[in-house]
PDB file of N, CA and C in Angstrom:
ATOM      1  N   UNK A   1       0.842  -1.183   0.000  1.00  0.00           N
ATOM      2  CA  UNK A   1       0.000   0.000   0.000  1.00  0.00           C
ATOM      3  C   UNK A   1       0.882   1.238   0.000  1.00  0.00           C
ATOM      4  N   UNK A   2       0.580   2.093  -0.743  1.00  0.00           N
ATOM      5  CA  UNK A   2       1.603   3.318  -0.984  1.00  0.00           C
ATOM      6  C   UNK A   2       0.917   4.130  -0.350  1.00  0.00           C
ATOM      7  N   UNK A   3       1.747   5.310   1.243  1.00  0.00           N
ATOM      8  CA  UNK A   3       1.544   5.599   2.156  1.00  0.00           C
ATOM      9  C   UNK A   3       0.437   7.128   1.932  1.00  0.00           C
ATOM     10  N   UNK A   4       0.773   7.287   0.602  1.00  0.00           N
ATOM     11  CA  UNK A   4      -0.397   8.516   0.637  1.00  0.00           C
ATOM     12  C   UNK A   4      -1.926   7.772   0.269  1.00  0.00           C
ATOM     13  N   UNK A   5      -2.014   6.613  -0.273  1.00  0.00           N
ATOM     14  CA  UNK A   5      -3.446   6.442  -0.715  1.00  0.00           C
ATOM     15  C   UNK A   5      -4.452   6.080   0.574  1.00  0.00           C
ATOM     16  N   UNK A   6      -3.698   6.147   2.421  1.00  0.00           N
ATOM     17  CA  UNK A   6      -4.335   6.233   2.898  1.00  0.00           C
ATOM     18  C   UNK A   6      -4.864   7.385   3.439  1.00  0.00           C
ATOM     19  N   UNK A   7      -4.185   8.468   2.933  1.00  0.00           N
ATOM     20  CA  UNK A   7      -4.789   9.831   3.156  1.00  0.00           C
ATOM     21  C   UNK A   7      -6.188  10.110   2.059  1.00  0.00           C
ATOM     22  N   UNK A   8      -6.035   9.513   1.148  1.00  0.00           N
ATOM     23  CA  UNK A   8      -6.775   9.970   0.372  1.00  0.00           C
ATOM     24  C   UNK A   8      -8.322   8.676   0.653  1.00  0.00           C
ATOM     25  N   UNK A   9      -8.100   7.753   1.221  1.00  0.00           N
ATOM     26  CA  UNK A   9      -9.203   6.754   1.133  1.00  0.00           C
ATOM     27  C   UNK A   9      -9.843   6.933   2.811  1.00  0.00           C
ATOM     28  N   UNK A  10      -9.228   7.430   3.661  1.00  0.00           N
ATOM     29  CA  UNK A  10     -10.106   7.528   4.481  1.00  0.00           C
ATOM     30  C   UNK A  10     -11.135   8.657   5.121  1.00  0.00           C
ATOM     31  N   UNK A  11     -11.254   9.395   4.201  1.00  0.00           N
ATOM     32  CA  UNK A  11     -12.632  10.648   4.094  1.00  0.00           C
ATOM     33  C   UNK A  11     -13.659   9.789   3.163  1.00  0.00           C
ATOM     34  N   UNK A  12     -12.966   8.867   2.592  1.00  0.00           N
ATOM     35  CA  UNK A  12     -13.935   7.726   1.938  1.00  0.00           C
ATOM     36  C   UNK A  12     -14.921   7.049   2.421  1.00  0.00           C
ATOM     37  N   UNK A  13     -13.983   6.374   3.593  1.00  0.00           N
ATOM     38  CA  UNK A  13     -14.353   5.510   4.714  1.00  0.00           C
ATOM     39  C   UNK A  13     -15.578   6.161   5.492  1.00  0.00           C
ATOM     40  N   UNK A  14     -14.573   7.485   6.088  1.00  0.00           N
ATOM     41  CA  UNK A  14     -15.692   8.263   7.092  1.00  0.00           C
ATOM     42  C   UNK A  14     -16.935   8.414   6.119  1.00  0.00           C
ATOM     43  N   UNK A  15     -16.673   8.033   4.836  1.00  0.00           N
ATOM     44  CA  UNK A  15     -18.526   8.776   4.657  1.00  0.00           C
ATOM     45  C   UNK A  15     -19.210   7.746   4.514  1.00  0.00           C
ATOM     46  N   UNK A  16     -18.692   6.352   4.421  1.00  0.00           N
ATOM     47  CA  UNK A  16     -19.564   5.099   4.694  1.00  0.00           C
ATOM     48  C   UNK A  16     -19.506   4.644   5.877  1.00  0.00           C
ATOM     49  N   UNK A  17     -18.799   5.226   7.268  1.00  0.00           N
ATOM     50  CA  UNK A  17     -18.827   4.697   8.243  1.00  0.00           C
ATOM     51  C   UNK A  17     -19.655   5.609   8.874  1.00  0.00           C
ATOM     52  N   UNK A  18     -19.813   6.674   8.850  1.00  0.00           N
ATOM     53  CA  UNK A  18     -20.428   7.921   9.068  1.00  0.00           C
ATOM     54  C   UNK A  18     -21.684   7.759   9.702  1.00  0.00           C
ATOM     55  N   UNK A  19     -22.783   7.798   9.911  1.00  0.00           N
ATOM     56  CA  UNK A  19     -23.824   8.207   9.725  1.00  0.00           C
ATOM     57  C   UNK A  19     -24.395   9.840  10.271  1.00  0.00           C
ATOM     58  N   UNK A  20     -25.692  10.313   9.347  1.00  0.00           N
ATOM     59  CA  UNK A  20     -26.011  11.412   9.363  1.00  0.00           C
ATOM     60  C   UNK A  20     -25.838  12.008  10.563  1.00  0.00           C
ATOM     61  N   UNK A  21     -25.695  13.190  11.158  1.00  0.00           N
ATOM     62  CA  UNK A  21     -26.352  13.691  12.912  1.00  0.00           C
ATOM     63  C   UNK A  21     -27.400  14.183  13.081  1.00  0.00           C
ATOM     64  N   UNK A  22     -27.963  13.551  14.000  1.00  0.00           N
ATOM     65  CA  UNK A  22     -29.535  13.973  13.651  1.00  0.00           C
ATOM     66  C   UNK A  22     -29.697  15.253  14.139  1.00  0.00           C
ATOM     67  N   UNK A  23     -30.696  15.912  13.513  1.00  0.00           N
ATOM     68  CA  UNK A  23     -30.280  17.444  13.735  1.00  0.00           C
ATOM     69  C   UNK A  23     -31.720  17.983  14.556  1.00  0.00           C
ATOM     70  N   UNK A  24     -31.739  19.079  14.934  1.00  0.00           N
ATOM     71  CA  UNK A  24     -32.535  19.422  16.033  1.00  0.00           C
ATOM     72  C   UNK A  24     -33.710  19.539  14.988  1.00  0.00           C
ATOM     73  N   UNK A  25     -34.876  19.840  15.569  1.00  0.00           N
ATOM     74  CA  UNK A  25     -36.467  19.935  14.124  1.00  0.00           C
ATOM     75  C   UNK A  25     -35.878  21.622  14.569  1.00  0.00           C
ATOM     76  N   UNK A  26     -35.827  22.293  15.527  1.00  0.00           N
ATOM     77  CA  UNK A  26     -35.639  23.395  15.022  1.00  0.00           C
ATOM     78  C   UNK A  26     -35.058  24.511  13.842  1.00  0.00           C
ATOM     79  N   UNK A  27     -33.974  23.390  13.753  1.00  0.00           N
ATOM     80  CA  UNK A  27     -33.218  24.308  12.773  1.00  0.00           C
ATOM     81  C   UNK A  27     -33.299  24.211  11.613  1.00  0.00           C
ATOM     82  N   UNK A  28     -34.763  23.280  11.547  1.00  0.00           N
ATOM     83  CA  UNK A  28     -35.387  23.326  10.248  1.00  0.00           C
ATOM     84  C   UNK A  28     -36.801  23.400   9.403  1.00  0.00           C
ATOM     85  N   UNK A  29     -37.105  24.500  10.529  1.00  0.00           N
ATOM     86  CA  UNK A  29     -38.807  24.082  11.250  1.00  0.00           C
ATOM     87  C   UNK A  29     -39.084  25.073   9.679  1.00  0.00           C
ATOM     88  N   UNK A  30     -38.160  26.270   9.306  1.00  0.00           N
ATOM     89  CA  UNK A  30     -38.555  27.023   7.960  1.00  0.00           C
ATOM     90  C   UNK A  30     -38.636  26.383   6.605  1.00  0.00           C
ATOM     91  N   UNK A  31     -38.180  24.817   6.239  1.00  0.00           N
ATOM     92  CA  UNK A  31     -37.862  24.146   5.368  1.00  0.00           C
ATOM     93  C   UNK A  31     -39.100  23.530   4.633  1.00  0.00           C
ATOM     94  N   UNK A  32     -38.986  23.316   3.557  1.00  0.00           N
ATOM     95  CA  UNK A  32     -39.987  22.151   3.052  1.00  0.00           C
ATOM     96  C   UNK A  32     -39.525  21.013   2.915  1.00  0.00           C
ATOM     97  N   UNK A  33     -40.104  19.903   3.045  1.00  0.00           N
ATOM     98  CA  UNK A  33     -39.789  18.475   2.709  1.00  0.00           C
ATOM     99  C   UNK A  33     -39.420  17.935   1.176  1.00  0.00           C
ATOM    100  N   UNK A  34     -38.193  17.972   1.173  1.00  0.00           N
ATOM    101  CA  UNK A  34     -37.400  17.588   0.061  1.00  0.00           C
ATOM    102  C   UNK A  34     -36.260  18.194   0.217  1.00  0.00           C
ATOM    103  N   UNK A  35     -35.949  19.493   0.635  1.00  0.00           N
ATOM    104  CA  UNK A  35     -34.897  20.059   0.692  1.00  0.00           C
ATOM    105  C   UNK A  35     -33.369  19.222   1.193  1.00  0.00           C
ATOM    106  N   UNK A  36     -32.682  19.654   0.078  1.00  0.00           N
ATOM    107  CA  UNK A  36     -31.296  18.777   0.613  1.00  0.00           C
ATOM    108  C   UNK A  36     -30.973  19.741   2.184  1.00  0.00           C
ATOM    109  N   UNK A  37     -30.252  18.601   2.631  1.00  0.00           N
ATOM    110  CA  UNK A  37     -29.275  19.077   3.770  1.00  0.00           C
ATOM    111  C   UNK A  37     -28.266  18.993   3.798  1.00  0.00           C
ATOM    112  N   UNK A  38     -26.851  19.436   4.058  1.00  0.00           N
ATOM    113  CA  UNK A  38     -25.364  18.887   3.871  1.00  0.00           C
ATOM    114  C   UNK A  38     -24.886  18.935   5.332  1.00  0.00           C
ATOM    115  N   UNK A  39     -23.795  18.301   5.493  1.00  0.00           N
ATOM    116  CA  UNK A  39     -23.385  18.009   6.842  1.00  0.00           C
ATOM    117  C   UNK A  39     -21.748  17.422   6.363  1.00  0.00           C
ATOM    118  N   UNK A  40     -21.525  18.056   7.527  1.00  0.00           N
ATOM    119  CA  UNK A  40     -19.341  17.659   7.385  1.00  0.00           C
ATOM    120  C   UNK A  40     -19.055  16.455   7.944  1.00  0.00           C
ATOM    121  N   UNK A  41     -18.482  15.740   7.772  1.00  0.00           N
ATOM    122  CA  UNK A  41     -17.927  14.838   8.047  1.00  0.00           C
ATOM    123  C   UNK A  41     -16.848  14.730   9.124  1.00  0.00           C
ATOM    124  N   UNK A  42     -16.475  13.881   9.786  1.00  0.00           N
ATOM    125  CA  UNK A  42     -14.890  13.404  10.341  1.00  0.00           C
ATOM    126  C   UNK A  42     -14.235  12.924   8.823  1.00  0.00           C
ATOM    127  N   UNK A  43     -12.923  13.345   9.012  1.00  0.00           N
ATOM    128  CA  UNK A  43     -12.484  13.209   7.837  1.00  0.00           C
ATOM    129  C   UNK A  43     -11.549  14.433   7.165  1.00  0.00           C
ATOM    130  N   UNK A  44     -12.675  15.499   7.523  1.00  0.00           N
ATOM    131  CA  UNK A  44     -12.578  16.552   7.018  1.00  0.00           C
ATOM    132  C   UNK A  44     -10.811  17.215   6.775  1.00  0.00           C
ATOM    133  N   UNK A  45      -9.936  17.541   6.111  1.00  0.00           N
ATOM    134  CA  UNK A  45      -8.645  17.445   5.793  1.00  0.00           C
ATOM    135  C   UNK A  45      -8.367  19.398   6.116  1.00  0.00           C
ATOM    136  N   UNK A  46      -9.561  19.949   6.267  1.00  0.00           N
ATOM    137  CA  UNK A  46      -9.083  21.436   6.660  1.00  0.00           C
ATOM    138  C   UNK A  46      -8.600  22.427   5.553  1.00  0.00           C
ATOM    139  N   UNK A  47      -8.871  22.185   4.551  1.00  0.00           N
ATOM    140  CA  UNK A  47      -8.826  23.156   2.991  1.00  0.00           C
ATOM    141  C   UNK A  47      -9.631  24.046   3.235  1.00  0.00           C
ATOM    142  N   UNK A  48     -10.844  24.166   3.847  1.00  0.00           N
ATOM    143  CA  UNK A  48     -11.341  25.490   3.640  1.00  0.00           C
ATOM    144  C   UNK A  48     -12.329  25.445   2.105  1.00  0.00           C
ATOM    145  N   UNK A  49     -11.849  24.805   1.041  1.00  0.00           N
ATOM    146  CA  UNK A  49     -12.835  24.962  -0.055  1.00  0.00           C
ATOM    147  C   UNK A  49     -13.880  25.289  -0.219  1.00  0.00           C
ATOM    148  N   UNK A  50     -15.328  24.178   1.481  1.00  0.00           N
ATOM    149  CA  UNK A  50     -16.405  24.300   1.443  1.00  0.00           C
ATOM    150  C   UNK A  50     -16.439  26.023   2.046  1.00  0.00           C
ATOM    151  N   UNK A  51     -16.134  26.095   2.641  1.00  0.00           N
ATOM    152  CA  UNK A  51     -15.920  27.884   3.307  1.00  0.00           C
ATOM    153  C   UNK A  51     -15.887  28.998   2.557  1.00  0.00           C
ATOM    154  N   UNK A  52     -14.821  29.088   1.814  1.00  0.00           N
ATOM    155  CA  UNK A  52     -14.400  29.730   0.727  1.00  0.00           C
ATOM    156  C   UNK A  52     -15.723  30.386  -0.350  1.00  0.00           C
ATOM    157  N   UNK A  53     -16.096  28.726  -1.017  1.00  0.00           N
ATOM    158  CA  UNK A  53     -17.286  28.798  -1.884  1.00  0.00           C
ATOM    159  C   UNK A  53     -18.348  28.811  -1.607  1.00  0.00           C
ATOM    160  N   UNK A  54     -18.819  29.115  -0.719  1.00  0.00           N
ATOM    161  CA  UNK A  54     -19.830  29.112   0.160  1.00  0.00           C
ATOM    162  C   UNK A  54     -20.589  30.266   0.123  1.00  0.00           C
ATOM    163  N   UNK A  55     -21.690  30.579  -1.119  1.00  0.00           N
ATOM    164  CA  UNK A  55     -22.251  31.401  -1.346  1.00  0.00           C
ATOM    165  C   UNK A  55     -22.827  32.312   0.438  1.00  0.00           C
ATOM    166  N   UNK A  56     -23.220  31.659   0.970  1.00  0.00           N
ATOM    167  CA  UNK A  56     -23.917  32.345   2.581  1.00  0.00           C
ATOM    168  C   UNK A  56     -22.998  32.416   3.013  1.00  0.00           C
ATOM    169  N   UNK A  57     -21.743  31.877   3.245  1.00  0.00           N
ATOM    170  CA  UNK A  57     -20.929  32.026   4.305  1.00  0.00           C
ATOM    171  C   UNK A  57     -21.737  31.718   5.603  1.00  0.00           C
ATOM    172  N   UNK A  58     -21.831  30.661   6.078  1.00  0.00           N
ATOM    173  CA  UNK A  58     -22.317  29.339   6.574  1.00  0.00           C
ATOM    174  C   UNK A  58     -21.897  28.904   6.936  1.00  0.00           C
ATOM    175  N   UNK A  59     -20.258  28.178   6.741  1.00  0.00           N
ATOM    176  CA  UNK A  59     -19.845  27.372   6.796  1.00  0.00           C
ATOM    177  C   UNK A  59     -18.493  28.056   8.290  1.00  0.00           C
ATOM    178  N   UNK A  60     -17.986  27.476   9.244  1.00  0.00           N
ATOM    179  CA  UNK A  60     -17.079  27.805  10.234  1.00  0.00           C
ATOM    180  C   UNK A  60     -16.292  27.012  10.336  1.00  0.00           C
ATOM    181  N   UNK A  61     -15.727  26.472  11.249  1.00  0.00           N
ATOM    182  CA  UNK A  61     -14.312  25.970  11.990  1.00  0.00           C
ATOM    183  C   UNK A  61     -14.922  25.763  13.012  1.00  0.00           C
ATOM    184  N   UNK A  62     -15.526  24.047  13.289  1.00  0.00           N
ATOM    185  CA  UNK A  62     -16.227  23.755  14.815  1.00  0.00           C
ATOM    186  C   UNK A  62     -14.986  22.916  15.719  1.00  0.00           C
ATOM    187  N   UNK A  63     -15.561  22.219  16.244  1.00  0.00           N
ATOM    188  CA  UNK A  63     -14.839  21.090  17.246  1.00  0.00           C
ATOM    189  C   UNK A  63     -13.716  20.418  16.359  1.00  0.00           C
ATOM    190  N   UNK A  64     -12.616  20.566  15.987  1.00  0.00           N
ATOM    191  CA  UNK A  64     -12.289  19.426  14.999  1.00  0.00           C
ATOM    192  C   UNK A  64     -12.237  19.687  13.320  1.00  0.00           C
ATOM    193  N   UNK A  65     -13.556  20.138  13.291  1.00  0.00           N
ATOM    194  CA  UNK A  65     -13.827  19.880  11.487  1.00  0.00           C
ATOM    195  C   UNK A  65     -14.610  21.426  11.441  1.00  0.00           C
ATOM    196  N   UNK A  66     -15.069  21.074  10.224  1.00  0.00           N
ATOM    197  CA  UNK A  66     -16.087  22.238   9.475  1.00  0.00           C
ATOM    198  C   UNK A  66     -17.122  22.162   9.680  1.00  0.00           C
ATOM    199  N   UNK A  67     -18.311  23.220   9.658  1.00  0.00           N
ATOM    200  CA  UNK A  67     -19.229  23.105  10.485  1.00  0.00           C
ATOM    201  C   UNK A  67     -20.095  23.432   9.706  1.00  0.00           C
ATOM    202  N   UNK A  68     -21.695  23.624   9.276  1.00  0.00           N
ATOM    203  CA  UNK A  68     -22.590  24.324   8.547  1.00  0.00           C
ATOM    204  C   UNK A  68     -23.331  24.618   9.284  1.00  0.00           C
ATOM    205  N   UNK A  69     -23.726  26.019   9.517  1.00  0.00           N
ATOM    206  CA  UNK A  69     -25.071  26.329  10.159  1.00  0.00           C
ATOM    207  C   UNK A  69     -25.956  26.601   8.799  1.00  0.00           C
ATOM    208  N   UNK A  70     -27.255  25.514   9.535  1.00  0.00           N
ATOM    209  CA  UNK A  70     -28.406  25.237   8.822  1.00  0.00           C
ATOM    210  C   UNK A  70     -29.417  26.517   8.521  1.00  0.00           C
ATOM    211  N   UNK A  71     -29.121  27.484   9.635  1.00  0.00           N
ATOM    212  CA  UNK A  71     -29.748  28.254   9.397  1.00  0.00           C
ATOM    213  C   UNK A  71     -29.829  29.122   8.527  1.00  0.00           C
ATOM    214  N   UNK A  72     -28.296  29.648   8.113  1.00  0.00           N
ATOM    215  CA  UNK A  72     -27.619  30.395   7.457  1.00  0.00           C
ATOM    216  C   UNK A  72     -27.603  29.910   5.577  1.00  0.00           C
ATOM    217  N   UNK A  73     -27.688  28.363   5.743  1.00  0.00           N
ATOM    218  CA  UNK A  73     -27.145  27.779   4.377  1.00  0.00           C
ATOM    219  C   UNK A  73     -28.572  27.732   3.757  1.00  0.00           C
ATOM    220  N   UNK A  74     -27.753  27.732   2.205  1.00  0.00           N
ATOM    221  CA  UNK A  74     -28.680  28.123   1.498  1.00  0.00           C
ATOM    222  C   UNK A  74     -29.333  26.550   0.831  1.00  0.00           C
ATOM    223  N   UNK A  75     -28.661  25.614   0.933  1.00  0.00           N
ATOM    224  CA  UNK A  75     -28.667  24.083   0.536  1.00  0.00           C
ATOM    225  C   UNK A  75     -28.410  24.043  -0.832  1.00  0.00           C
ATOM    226  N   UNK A  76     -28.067  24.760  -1.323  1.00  0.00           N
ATOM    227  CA  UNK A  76     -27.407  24.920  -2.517  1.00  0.00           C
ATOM    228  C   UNK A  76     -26.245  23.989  -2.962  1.00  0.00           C
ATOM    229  N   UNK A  77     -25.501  23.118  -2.385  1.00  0.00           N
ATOM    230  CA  UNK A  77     -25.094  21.979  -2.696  1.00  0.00           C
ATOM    231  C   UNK A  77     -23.554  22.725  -2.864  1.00  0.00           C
ATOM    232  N   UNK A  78     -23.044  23.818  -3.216  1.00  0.00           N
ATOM    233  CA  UNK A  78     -22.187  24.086  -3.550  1.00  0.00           C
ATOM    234  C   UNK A  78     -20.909  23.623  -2.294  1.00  0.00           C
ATOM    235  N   UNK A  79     -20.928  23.054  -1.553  1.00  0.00           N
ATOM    236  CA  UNK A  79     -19.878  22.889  -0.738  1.00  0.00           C
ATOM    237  C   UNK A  79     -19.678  21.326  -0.624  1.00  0.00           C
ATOM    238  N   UNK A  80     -20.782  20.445  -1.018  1.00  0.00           N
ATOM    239  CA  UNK A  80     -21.082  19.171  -1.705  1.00  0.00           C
ATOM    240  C   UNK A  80     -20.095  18.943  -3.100  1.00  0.00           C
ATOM    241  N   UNK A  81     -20.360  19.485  -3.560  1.00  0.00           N
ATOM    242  CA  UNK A  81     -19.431  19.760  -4.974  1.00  0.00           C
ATOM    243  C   UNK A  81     -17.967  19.975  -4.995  1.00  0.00           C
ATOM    244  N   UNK A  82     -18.177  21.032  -4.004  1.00  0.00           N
ATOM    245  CA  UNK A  82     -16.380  21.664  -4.119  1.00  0.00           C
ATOM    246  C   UNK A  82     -15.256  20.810  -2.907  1.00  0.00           C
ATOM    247  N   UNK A  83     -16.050  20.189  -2.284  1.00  0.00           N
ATOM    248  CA  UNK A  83     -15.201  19.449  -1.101  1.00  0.00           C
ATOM    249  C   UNK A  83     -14.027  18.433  -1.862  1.00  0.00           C
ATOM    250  N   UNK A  84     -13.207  18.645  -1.907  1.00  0.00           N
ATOM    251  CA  UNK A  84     -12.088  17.514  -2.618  1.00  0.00           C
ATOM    252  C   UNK A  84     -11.319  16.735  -1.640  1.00  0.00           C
ATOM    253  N   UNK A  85     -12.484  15.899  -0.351  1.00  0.00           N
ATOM    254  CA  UNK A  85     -12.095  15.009   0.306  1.00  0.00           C
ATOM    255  C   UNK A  85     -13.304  14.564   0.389  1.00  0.00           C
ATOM    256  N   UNK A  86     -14.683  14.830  -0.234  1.00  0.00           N
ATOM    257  CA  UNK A  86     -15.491  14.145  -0.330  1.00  0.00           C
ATOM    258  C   UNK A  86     -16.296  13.661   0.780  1.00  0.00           C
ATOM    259  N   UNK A  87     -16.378  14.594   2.018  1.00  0.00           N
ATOM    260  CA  UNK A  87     -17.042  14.162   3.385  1.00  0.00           C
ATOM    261  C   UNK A  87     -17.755  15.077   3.297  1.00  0.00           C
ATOM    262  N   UNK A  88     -18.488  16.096   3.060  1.00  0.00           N
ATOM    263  CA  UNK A  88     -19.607  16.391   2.676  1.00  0.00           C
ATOM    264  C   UNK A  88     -20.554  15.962   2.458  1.00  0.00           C
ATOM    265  N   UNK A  89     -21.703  15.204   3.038  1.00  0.00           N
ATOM    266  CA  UNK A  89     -22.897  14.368   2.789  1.00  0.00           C
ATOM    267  C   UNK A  89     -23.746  15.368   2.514  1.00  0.00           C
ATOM    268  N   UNK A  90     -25.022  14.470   1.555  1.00  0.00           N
ATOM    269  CA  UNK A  90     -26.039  14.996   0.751  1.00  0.00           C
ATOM    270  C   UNK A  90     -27.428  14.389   1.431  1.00  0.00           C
ATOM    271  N   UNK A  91     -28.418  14.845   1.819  1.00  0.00           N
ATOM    272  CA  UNK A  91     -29.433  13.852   2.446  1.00  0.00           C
ATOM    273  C   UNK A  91     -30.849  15.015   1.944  1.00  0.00           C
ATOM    274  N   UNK A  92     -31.592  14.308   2.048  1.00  0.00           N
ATOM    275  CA  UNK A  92     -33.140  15.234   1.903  1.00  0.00           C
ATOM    276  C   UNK A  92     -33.934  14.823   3.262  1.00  0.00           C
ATOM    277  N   UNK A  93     -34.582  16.232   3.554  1.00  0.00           N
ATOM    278  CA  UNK A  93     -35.220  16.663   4.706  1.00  0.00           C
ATOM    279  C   UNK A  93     -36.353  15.775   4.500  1.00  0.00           C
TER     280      UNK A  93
END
């Protein structure tokens, strides 16, 4: 095994070992049913990308990893997309 492909396979892992966090009904009591939700992962490698591109600016620096406040985000997927470690999950409300 060549020592970088485990940097790169385990934001992999975390997103099949992962599961969602269940999130409070508050912070989504304004939503309709269908709306995507995104959520960070463990994993997360600290680029900043989802932050950066982050039309709302939404996105912080929590415990550890990257953070999205739900309130703020627009679910616009764009931090889904731009994450190039791929722990970014996609789920509908």
């Amino acid at each position: 095994m060549i020592a970088g492909s485990a940097v790169i396979a385990s934001p992999l892992l975390a997103n099949l070992t992962d599961s969602i966090p269940q999130a409070k009904a508050a912070e989504f009591k304004n939503l309709k049913k269908g709306t995507k939700i995104y959520y960070i992962h463990t994993g997360c490698v600290g680029c900043h990308a989802c932050m950066i591109f982050c039309p709302a600016k939404a996105i912080f620096f929590g415990e550890r990893k990257m953070v999205i406040d739900q309130e703020k985000c627009l679910h616009c997927g764009t931090c889904y997309n731009e994450c190039p470690a791929s722990v970014v999950s996609e789920t509908e409300l």
